[in-house]
C-alpha atoms as a PDB file:
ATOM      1  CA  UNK A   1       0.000   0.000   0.000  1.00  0.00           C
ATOM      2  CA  UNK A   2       1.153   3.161  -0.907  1.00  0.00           C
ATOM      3  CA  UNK A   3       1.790   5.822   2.131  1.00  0.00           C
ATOM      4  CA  UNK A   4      -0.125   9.085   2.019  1.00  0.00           C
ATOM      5  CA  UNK A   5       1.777  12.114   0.812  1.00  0.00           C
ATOM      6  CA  UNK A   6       2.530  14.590   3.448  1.00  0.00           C
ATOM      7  CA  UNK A   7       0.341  16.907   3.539  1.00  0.00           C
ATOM      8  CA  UNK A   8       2.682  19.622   2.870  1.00  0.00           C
ATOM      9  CA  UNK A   9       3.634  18.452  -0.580  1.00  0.00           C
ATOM     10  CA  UNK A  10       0.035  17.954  -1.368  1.00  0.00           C
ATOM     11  CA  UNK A  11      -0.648  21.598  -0.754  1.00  0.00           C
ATOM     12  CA  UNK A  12       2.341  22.912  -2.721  1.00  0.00           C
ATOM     13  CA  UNK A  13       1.062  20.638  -5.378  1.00  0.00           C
ATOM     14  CA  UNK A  14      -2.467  22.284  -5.340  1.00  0.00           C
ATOM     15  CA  UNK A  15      -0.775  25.596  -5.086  1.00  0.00           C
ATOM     16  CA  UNK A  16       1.560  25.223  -8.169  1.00  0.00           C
ATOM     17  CA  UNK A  17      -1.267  24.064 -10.221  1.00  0.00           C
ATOM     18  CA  UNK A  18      -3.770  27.300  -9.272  1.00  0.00           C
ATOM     19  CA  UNK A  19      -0.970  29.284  -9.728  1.00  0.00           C
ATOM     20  CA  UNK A  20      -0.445  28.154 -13.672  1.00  0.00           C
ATOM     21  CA  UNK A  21      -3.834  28.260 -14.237  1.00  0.00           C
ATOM     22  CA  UNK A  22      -3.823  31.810 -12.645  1.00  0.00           C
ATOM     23  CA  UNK A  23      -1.048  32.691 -14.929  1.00  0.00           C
ATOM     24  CA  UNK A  24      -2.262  31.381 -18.110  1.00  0.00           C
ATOM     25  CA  UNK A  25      -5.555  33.630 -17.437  1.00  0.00           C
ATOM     26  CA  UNK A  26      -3.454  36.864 -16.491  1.00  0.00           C
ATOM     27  CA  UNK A  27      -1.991  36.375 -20.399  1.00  0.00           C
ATOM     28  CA  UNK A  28      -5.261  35.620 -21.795  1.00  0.00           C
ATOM     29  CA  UNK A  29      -6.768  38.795 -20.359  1.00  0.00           C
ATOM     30  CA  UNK A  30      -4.028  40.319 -22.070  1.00  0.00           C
ATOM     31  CA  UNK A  31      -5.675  38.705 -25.314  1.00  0.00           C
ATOM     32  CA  UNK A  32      -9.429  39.840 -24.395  1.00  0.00           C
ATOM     33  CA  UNK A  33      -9.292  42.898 -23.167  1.00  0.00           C
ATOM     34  CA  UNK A  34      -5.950  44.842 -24.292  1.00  0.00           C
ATOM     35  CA  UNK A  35      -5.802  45.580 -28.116  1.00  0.00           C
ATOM     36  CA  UNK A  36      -2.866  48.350 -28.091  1.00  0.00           C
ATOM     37  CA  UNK A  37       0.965  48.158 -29.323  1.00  0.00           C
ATOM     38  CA  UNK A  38       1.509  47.356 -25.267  1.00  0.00           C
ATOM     39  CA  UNK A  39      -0.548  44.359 -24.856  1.00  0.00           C
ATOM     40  CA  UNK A  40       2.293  41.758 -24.791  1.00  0.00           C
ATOM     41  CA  UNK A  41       3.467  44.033 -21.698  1.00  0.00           C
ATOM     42  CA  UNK A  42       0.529  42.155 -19.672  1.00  0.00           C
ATOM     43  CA  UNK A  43       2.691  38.780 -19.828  1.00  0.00           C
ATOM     44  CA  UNK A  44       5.815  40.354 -18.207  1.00  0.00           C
ATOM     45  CA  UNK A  45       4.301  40.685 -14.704  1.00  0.00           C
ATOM     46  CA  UNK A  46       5.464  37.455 -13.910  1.00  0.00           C
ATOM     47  CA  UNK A  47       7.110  36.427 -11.014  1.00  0.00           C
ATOM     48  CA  UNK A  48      11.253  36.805 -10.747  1.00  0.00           C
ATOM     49  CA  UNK A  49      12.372  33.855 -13.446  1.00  0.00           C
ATOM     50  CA  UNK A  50      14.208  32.503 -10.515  1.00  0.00           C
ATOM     51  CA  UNK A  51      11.454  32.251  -8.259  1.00  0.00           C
ATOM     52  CA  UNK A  52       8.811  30.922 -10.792  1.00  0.00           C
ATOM     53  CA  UNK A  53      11.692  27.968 -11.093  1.00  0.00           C
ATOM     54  CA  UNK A  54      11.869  26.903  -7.596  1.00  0.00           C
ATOM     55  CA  UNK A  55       7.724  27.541  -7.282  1.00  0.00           C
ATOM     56  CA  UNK A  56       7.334  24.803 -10.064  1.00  0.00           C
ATOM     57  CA  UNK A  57       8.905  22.327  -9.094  1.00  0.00           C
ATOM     58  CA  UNK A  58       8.056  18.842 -10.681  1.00  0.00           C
ATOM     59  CA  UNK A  59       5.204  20.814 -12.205  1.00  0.00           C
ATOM     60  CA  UNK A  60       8.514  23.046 -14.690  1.00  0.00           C
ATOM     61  CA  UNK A  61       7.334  21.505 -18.199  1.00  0.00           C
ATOM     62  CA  UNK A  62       3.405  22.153 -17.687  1.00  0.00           C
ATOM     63  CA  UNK A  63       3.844  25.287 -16.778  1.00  0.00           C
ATOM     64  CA  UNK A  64       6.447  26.005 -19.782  1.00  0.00           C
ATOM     65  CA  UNK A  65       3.789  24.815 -22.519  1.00  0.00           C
ATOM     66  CA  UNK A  66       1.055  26.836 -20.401  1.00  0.00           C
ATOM     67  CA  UNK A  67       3.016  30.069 -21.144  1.00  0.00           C
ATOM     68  CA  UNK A  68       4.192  29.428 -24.683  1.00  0.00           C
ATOM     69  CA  UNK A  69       0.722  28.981 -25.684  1.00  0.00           C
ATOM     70  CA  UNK A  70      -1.006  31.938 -23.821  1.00  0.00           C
ATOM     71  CA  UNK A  71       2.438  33.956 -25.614  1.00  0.00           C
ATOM     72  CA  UNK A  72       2.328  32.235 -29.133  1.00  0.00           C
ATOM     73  CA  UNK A  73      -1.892  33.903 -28.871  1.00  0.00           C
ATOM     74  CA  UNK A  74      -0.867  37.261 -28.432  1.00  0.00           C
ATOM     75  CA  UNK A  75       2.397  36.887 -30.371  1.00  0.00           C
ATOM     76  CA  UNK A  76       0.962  35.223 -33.668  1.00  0.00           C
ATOM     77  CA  UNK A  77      -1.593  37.389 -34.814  1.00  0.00           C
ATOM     78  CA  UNK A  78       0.812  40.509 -35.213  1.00  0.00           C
ATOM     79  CA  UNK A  79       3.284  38.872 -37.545  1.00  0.00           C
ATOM     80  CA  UNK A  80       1.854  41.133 -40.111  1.00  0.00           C
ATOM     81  CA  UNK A  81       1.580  44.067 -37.692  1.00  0.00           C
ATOM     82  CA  UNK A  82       4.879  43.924 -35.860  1.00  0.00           C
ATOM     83  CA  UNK A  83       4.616  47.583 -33.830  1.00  0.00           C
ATOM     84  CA  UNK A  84       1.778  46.142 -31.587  1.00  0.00           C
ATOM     85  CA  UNK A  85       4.489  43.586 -30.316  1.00  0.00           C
ATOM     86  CA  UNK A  86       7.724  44.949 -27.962  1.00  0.00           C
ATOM     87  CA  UNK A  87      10.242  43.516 -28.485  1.00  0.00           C
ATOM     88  CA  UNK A  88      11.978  43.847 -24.857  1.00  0.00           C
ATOM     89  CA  UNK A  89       8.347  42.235 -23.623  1.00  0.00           C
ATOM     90  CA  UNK A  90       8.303  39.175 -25.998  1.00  0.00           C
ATOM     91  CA  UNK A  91      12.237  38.412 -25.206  1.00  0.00           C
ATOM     92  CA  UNK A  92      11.333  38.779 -21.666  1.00  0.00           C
ATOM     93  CA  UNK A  93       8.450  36.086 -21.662  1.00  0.00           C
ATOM     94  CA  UNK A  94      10.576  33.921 -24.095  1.00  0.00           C
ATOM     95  CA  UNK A  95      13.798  33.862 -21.721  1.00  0.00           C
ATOM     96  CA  UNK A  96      11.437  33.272 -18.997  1.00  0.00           C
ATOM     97  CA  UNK A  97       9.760  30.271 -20.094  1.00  0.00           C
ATOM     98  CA  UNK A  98      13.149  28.770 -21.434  1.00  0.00           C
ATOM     99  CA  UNK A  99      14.728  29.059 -17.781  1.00  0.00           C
ATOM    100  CA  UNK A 100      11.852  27.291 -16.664  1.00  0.00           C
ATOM    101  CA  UNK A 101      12.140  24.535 -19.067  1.00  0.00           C
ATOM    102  CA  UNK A 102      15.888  24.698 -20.394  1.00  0.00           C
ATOM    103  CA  UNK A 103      15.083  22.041 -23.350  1.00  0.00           C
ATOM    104  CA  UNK A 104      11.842  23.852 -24.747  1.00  0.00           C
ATOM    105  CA  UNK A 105      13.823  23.653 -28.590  1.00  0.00           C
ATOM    106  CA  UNK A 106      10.633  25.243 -30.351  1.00  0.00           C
ATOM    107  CA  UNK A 107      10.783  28.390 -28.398  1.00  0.00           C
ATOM    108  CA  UNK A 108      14.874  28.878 -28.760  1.00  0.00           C
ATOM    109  CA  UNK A 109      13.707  28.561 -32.890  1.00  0.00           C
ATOM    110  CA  UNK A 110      10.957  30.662 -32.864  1.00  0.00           C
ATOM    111  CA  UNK A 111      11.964  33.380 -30.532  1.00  0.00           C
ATOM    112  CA  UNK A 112      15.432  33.543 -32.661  1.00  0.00           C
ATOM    113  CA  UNK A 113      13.378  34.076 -35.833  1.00  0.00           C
ATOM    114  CA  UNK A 114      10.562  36.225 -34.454  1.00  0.00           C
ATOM    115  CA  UNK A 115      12.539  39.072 -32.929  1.00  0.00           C
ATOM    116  CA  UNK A 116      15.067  39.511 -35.702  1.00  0.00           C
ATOM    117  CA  UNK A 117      12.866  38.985 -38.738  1.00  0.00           C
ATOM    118  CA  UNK A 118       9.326  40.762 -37.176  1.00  0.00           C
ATOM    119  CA  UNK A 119      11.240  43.141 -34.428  1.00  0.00           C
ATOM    120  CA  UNK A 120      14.316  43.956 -36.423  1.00  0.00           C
ATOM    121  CA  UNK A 121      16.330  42.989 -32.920  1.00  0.00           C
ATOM    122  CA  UNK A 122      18.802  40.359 -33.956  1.00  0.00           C
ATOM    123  CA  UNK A 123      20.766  40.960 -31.147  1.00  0.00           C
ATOM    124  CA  UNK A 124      17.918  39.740 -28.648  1.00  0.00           C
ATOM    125  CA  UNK A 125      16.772  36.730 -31.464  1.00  0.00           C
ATOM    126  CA  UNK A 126      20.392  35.689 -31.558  1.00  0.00           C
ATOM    127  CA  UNK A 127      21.110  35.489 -27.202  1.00  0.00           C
ATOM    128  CA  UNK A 128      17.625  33.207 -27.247  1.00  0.00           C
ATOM    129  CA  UNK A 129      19.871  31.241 -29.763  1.00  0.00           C
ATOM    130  CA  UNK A 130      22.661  31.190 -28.231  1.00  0.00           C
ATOM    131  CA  UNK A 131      21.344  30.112 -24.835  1.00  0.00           C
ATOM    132  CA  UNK A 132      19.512  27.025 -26.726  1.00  0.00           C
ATOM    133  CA  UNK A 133      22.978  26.114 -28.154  1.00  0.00           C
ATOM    134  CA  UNK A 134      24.698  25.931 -24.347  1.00  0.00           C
ATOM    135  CA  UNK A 135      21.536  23.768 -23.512  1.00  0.00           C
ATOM    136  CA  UNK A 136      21.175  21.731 -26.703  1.00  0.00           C
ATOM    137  CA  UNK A 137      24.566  21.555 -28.252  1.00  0.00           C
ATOM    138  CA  UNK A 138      23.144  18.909 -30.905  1.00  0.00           C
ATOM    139  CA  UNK A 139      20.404  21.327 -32.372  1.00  0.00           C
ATOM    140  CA  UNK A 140      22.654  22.355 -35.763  1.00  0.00           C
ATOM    141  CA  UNK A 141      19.106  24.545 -36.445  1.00  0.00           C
ATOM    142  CA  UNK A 142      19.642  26.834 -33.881  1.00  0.00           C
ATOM    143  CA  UNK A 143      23.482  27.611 -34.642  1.00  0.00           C
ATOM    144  CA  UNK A 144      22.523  28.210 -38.354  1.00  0.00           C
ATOM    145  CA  UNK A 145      19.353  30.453 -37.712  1.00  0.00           C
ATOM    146  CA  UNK A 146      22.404  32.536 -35.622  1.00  0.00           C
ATOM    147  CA  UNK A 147      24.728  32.990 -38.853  1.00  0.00           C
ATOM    148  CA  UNK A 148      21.792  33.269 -41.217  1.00  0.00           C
ATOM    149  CA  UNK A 149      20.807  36.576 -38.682  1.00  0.00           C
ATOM    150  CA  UNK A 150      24.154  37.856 -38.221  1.00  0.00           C
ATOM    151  CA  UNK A 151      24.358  37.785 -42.004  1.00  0.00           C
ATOM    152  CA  UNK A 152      21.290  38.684 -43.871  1.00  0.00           C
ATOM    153  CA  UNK A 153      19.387  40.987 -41.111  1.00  0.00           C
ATOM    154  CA  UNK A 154      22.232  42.847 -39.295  1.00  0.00           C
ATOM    155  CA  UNK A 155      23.422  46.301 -40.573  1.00  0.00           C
ATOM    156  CA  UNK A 156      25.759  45.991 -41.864  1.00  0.00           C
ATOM    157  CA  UNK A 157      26.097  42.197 -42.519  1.00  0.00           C
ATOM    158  CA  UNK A 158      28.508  40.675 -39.791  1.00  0.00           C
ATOM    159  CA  UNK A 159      30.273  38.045 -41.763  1.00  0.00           C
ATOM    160  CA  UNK A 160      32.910  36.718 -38.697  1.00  0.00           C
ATOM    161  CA  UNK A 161      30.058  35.993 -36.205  1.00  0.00           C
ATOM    162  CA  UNK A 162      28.006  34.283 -38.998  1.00  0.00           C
ATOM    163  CA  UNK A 163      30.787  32.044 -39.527  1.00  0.00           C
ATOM    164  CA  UNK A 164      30.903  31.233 -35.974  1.00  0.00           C
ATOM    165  CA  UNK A 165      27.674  30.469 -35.885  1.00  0.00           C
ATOM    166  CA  UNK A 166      27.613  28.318 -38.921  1.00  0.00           C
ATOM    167  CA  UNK A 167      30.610  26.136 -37.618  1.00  0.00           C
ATOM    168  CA  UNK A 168      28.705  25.836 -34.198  1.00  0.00           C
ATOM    169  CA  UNK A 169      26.077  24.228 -36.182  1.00  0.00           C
ATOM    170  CA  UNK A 170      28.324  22.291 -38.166  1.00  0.00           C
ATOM    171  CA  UNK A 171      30.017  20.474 -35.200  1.00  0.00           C
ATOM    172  CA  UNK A 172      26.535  19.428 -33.594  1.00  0.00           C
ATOM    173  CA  UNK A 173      25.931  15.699 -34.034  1.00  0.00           C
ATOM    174  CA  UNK A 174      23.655  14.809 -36.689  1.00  0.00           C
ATOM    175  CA  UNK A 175      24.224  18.159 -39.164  1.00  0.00           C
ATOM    176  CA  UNK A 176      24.119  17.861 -42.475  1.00  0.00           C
ATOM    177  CA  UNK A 177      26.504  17.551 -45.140  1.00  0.00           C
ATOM    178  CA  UNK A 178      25.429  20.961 -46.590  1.00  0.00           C
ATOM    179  CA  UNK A 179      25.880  22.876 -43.463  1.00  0.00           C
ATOM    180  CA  UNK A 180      29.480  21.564 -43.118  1.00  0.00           C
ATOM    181  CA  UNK A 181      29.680  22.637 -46.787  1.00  0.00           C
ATOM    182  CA  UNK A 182      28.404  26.235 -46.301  1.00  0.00           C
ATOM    183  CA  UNK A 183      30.762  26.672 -42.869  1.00  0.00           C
ATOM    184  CA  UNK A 184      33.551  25.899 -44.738  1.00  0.00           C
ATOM    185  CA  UNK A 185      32.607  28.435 -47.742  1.00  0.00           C
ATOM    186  CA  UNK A 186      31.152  31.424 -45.602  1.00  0.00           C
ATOM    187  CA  UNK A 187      35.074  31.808 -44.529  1.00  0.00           C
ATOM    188  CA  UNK A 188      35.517  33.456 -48.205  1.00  0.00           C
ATOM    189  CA  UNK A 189      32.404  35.815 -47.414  1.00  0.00           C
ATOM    190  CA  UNK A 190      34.666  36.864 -44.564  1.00  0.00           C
ATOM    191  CA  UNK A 191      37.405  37.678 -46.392  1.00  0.00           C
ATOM    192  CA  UNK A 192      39.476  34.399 -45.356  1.00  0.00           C
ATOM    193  CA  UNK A 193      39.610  32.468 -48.735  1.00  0.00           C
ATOM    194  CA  UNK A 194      42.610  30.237 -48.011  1.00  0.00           C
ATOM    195  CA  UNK A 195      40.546  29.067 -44.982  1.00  0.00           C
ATOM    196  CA  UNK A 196      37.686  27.526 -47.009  1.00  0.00           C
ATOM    197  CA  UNK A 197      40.188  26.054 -49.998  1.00  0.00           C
ATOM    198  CA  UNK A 198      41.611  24.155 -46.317  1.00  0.00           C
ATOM    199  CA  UNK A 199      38.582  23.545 -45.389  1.00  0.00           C
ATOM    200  CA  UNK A 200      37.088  22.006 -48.833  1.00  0.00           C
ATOM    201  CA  UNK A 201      40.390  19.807 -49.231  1.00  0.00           C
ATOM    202  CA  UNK A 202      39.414  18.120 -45.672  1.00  0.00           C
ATOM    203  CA  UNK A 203      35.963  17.492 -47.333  1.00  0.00           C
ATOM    204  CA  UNK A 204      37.444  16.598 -50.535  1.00  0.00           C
ATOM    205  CA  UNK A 205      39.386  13.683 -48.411  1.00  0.00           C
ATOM    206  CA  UNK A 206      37.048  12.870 -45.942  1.00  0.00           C
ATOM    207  CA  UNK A 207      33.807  11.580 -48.617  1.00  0.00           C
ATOM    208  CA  UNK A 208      33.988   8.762 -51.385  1.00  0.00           C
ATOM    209  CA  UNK A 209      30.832  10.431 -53.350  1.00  0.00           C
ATOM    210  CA  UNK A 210      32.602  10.993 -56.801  1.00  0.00           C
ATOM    211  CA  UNK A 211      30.450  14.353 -57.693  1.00  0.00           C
ATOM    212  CA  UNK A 212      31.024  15.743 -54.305  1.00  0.00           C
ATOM    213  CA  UNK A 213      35.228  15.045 -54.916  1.00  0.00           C
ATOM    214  CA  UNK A 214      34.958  16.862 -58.079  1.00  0.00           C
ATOM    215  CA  UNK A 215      33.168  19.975 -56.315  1.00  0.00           C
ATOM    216  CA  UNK A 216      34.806  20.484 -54.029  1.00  0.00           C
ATOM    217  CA  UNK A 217      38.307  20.706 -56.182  1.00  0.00           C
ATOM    218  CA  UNK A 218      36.153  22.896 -58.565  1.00  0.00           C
ATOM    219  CA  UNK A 219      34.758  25.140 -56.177  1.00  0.00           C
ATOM    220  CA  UNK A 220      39.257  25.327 -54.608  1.00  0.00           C
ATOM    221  CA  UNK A 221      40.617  26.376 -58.457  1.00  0.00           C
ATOM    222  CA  UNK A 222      37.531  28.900 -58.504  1.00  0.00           C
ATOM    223  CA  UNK A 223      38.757  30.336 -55.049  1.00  0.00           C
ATOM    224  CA  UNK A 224      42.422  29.971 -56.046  1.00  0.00           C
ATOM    225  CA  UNK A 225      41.938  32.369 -59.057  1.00  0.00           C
ATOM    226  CA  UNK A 226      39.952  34.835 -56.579  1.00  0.00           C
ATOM    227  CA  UNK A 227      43.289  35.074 -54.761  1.00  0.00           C
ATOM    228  CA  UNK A 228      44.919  35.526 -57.454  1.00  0.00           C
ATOM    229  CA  UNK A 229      43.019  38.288 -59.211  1.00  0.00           C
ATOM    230  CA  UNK A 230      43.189  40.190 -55.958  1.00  0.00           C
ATOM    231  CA  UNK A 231      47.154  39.853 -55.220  1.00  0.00           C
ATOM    232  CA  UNK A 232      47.135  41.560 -58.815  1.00  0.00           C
ATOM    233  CA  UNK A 233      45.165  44.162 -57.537  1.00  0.00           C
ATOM    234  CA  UNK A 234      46.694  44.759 -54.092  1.00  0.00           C
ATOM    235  CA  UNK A 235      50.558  44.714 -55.261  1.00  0.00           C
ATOM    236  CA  UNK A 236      52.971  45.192 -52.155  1.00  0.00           C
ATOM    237  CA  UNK A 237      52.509  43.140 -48.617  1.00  0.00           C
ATOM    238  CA  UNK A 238      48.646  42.083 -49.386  1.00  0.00           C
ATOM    239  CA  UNK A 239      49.967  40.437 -52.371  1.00  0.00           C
ATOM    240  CA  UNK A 240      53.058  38.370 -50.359  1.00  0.00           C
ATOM    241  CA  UNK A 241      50.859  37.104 -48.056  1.00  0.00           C
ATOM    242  CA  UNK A 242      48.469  35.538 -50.165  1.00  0.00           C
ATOM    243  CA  UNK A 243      51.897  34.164 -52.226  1.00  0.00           C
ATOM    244  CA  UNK A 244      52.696  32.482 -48.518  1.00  0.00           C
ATOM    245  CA  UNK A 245      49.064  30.851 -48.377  1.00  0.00           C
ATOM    246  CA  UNK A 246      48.917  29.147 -51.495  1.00  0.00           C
ATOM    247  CA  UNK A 247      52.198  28.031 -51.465  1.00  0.00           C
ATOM    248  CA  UNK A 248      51.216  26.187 -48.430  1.00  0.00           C
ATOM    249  CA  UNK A 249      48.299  25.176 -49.987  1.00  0.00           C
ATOM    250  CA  UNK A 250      50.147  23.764 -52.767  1.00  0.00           C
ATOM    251  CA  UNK A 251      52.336  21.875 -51.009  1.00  0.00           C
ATOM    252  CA  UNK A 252      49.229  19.881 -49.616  1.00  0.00           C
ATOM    253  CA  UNK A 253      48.569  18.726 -52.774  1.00  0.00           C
ATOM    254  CA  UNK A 254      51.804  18.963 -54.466  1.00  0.00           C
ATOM    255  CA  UNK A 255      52.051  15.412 -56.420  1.00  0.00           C
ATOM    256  CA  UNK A 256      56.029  15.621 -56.393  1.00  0.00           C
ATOM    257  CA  UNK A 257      55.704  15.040 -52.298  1.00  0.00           C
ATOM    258  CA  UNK A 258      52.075  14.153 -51.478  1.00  0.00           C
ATOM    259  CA  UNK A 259      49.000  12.381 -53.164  1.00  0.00           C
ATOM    260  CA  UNK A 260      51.514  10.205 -55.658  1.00  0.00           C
ATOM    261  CA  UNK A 261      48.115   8.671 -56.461  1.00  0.00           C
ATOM    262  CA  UNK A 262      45.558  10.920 -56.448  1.00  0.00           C
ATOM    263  CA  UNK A 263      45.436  12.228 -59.869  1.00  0.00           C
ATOM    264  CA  UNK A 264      42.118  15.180 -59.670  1.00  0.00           C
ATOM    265  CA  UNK A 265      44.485  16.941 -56.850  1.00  0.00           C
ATOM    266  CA  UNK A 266      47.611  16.721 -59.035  1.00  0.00           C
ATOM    267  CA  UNK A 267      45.865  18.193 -62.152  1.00  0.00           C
ATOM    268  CA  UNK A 268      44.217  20.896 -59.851  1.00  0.00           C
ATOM    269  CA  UNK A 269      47.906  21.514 -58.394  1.00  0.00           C
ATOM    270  CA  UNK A 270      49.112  21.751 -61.979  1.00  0.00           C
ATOM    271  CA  UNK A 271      46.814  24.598 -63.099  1.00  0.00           C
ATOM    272  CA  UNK A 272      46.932  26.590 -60.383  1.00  0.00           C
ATOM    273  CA  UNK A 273      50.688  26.857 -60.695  1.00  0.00           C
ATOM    274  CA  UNK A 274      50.288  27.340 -64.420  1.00  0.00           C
ATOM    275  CA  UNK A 275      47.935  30.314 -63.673  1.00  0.00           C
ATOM    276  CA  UNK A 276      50.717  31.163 -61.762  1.00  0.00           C
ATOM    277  CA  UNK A 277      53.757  31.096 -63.582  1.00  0.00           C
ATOM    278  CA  UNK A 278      51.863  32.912 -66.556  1.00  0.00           C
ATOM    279  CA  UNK A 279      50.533  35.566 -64.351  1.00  0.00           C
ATOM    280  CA  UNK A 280      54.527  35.976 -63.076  1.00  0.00           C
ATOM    281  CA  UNK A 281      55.530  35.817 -66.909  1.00  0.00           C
ATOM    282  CA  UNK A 282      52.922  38.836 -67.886  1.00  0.00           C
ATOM    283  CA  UNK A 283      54.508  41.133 -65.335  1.00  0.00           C
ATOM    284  CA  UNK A 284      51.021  40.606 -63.256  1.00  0.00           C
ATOM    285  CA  UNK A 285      52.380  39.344 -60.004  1.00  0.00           C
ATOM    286  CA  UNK A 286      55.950  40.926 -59.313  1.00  0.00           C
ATOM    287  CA  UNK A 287      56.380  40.277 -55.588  1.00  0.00           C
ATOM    288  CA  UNK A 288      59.911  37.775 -54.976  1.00  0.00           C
ATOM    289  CA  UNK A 289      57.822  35.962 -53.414  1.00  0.00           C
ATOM    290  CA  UNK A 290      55.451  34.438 -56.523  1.00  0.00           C
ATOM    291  CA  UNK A 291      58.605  33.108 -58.365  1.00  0.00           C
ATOM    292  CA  UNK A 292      60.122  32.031 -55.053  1.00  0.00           C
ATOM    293  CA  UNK A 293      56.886  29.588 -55.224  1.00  0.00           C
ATOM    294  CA  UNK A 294      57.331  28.205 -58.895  1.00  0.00           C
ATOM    295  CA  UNK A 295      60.788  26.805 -57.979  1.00  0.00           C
END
């Protein structure tokens, strides 16, 4: 037979549930009765994050989906209309129902689209993100909805933190091939073109799919003569260093001392360094440091 609960935990039981329920009404009075840009501003009179935690106890996830929907009510019907929705308000309520159930992956997603696409604040969309990334490092969504923010809604575009976020989504267990593809090639968007050549080589090694090989050795000559057209245009110390990067690149694939059997990277190695040499020949590239590399 099973022994009567204490009394005590009874009553906090009772309490916790009265005290959702009370909750859930407070937002849907918000619904009913307050039609004005400040109506989401009824949901934030909640109690202190910290204390709603410890007052739900056991009763955390119920009272999680009990919020989102009274929120998702007020929060849905504005899409079109975004000025009747604050944006301070809906990260408030969104950050509050995520402390009290860590795990709630639909609200990191939607909260890290809403605010930046319907608010215009990426910078509130992309700390819901980030805090669903600490909690569930295996969600590649969440770290791509981050770099696809930080690069197509911030002004002006913020190319190193979208590439951040991208390989944060690319590491989590379970991402796809593309998004390892597009980490590796949103390096060139920020300006680091040797990176993703590196990057695509790895990928190039790493997969037995024949028409991925030959893409990704496409897509490295494409970004090899993008390096080169802009050491011809920036002549001096910008043009040395990017001599330096491909000649270590080179030497990955150079078929004199690596990959004696892998013919596709010994013909790619072989035009680049003909691009090369006639690029050095017409006077394009004059830096020591160009010929240095064709020896």
């Amino acid at each position: 037979m099973t022994p009567p609960r204490p009394r005590f935990e009874v009553l906090r039981s009772w309490f916790v549930i009265v005290a959702c329920l009370g909750l859930v009404y407070l937002a849907q009075a918000g619904v009913d009765t307050t039609r004005d840009p400040d109506r989401l501003r009824d949901i934030p009179y909640l109690p202190n994050k910290h204390l709603l935690r410890a007052l739900v106890v056991d009763f955390d996830l119920l009272t999680a989906d009990l919020l989102w929907i009274a929120a998702t009510e007020i929060a849905l019907p504005t899409e079109h209309d975004p000025k009747q929705i604050d944006s301070a308000a809906w990260y408030y309520v969104l950050d509050t129902i995520t402390d009290v159930d860590p795990y709630f992956f639909a609200v990191y997603r939607y909260g890290g689209s809403f605010l930046p696409k319907y608010l215009k604040d990426v910078a509130r969309g992309n700390l819901l993100l980030e805090k669903g990334m600490r909690r569930l490092p295996d969600e590649w969504e969440l770290g791509a909805l981050a770099s696809f923010n930080a690069l197509h809604l911030t002004m002006p575009p913020d190319a190193e933190r979208a590439v951040r976020y991208m390989e944060l989504a690319a590491a989590a267990s379970g991402a796809p091939q593309y998004i390892k593809d597009m980490a590796v090639l949103m390096h060139s968007q920020a300006g680091h073109t040797i990176v993703s050549m590196n990057g695509f080589l790895v990928h190039y090694r790493s997969t037995e799919s024949q028409v991925l090989r030959k893409g990704y050795l496409d897509q490295i000559g494409v970004f090899a003569g993008e390096i080169l057209d802009e050491a011809e245009g920036n002549p001096g110390e910008r043009s040395e260093r990017h001599a330096r990067d491909l000649a270590d690149f080179l030497a990955r694939i150079d078929p004199r001392t690596s990959d004696q059997g892998d013919i596709e990277c010994a013909l790619l190695w072989k035009r680049i360094v003909e691009d090369i040499a006639g690029r050095v020949r017409a006077g394009r590239l004059r830096e020591p440091a160009w010929s240095e590399l064709l020896r």
